[in-house]
C-alpha atoms as a PDB file:
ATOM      1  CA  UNK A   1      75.384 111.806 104.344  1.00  0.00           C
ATOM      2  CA  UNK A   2      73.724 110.521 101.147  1.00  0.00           C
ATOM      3  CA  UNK A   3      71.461 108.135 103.300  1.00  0.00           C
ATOM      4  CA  UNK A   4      70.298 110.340 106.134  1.00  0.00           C
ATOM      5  CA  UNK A   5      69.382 113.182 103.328  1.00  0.00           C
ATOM      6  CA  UNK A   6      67.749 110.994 101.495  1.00  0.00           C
ATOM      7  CA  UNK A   7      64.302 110.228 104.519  1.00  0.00           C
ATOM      8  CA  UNK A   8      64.125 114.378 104.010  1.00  0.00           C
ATOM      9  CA  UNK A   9      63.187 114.062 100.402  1.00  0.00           C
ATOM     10  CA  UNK A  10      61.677 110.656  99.181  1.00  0.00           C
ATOM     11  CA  UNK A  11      58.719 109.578  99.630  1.00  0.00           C
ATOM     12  CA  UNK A  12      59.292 105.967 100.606  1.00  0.00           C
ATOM     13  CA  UNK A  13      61.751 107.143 103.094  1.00  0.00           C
ATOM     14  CA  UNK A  14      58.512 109.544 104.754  1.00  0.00           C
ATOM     15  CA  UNK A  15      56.851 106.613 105.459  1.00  0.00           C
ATOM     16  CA  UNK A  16      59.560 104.321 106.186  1.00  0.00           C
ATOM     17  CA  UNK A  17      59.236 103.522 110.556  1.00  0.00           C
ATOM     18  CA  UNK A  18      62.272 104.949 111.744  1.00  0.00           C
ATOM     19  CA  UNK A  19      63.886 101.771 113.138  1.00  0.00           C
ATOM     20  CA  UNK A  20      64.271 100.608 109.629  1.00  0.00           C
ATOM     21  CA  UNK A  21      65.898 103.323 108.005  1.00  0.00           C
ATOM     22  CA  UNK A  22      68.671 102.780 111.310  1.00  0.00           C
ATOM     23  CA  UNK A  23      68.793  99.450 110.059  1.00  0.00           C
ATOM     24  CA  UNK A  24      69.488 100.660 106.809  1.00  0.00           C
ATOM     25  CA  UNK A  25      71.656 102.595 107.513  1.00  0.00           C
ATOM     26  CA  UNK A  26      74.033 100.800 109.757  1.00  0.00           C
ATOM     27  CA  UNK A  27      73.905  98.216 107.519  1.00  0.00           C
ATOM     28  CA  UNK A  28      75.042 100.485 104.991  1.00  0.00           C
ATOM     29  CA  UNK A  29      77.886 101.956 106.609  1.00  0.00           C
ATOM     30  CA  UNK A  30      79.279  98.298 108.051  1.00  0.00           C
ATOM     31  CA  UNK A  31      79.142  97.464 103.844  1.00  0.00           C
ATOM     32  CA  UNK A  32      81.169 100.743 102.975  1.00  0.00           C
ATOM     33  CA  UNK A  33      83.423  99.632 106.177  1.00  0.00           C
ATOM     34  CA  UNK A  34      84.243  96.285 104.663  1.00  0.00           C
ATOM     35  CA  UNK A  35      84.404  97.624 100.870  1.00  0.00           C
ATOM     36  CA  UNK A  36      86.786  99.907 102.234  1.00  0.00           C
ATOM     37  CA  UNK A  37      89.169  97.184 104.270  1.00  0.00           C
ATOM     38  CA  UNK A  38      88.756  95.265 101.447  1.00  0.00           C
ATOM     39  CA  UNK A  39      90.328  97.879  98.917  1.00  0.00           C
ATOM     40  CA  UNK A  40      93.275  98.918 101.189  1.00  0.00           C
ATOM     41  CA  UNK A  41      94.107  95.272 101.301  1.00  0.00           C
ATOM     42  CA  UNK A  42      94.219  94.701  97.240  1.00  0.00           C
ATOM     43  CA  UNK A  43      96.387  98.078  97.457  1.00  0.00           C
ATOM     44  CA  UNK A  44      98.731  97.044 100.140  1.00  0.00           C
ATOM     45  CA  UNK A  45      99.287  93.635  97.945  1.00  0.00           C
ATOM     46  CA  UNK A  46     100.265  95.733  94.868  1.00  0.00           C
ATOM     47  CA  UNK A  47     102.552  97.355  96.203  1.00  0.00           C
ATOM     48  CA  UNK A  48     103.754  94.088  98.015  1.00  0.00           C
ATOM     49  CA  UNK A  49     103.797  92.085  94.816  1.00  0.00           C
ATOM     50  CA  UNK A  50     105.833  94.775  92.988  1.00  0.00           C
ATOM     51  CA  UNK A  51     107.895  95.226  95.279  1.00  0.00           C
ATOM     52  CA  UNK A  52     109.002  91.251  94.895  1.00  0.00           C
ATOM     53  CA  UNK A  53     109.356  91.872  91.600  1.00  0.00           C
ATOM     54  CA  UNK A  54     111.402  94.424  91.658  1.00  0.00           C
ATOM     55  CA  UNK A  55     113.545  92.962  94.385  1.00  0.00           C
ATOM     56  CA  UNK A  56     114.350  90.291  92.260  1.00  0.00           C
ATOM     57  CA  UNK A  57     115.095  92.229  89.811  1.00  0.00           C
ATOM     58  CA  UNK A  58     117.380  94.246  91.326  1.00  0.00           C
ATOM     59  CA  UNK A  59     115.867  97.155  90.717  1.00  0.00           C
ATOM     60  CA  UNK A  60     115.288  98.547  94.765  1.00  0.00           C
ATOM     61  CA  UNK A  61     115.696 102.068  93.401  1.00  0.00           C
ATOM     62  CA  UNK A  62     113.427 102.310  90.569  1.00  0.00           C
ATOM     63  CA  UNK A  63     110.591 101.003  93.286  1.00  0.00           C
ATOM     64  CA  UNK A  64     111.963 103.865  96.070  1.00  0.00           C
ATOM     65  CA  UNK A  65     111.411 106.473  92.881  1.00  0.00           C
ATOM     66  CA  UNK A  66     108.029 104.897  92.388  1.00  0.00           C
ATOM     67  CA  UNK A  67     106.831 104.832  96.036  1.00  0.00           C
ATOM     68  CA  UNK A  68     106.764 109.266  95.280  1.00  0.00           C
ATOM     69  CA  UNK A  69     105.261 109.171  92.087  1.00  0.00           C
ATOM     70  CA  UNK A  70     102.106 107.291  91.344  1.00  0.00           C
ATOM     71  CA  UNK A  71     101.893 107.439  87.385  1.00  0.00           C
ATOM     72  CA  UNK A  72     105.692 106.040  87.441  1.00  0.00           C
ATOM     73  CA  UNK A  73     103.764 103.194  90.120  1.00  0.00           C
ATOM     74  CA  UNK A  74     101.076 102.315  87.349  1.00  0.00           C
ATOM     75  CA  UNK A  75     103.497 102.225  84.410  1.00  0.00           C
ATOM     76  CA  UNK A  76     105.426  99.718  86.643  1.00  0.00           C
ATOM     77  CA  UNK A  77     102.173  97.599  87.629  1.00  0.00           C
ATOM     78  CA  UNK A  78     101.354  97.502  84.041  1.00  0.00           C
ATOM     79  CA  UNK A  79     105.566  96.440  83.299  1.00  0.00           C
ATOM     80  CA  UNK A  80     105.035  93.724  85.398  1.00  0.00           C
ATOM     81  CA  UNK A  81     101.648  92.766  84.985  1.00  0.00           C
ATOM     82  CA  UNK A  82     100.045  93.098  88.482  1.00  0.00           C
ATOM     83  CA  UNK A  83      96.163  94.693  88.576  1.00  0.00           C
END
């Protein structure tokens, strides 16, 4: 919503042609979409990589605990060392 409020009140927007600030904007949202995929993926191999970690180290219940409780999830990241 930030982009399409922005034409109402800045002046470079006012006398942007309209087809550009489209252009803009789509190109905007497809660079959120991609941020976005891009972050879930770095997430998903956290959890992946401490999960390994765990598993090796026997320790299956500890990670089922942590799966529920996020600040017990960080502590474990930083255990093991995964960012």
């Amino acid at each position: 919503h930030f982009m399409e409020n922005l034409s109402l009140t800045c002046p470079i927007y006012m006398l942007t042609p309209q087809w550009l600030l489209e252009e803009r904007r789509e190109g905007f949202k497809e660079g959120f979409k991609e941020e976005y995929k891009k972050g879930l993926e770095e997430g998903e191999n956290r959890v992946v990589a401490l999960f390994k970690r765990m598993k090796s180290d026997g320790r299956l219940q500890d990670f089922s605990d942590a799966l529920d409780d996020k600040t017990l999830r960080e502590k474990l990241y930083k255990e093991y060392g995964i960012e």
